[in-house]
Protein backbone atom coordinates (compact mmCIF):
# COMPACT_ATOMS: atom_id res chain seq x y z
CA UNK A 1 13.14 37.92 -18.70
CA UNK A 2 14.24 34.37 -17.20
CA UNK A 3 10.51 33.42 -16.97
CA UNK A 4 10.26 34.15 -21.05
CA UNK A 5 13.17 32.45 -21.36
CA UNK A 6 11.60 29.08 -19.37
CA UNK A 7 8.28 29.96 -21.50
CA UNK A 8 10.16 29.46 -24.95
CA UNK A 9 12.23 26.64 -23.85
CA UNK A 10 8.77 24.83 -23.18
CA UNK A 11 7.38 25.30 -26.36
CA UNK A 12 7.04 22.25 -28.40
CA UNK A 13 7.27 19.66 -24.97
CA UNK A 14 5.56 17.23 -24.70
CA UNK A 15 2.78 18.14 -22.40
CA UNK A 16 3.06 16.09 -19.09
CA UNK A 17 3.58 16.55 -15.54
CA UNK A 18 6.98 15.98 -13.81
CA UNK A 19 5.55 15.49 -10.19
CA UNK A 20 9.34 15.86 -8.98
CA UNK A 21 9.20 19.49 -9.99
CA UNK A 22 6.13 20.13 -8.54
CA UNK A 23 6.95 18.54 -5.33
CA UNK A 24 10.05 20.35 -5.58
CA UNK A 25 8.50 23.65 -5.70
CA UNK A 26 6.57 23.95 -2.58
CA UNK A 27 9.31 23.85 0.07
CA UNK A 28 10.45 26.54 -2.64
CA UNK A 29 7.78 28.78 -2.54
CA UNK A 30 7.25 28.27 1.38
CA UNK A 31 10.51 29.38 1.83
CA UNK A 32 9.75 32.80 -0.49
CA UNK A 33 7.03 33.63 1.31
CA UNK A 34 8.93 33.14 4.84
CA UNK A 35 12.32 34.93 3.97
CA UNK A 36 11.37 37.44 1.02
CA UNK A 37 14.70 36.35 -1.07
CA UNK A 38 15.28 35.31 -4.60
CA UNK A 39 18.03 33.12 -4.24
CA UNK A 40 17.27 30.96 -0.90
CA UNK A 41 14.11 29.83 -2.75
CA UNK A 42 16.58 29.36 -5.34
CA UNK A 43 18.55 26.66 -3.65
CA UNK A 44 15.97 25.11 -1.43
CA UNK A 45 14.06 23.70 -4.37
CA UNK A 46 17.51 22.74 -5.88
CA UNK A 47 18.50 20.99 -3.14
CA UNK A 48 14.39 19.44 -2.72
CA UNK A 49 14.72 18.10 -6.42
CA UNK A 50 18.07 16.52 -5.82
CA UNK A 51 17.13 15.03 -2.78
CA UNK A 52 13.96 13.07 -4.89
CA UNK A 53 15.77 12.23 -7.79
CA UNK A 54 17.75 10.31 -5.29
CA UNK A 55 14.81 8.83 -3.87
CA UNK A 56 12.42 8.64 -6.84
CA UNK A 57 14.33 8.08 -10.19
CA UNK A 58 12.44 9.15 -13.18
């Protein structure tokens, strides 16, 4: 259901590539594949994006 949601709110976006997301997401998904959770994935790419928007302001 939440990835519909996502899917919907991305309709209409202009269609480019926020590095900072993607960057964000692969400490993410390490960290799924090493623990099997839902949420620390959860707040290990929150904490990854936050940490680059300090560094890299878009």
């Amino acid at each position: 259901m939440a990835g519909t949601l996502v899917g919907v709110l991305h309709l209409g976006a202009a269609p480019d590539v926020r590095w900072q997301y993607v960057i964000a997401a692969l400490p993410a998904a390490a960290t799924l594949l090493w623990r099997r959770t839902f949420y620390v994935p959860l707040l290990v790419g929150a904490a990854t994006l936050a940490l680059l928007r300090l560094v890299w302001p878009a």
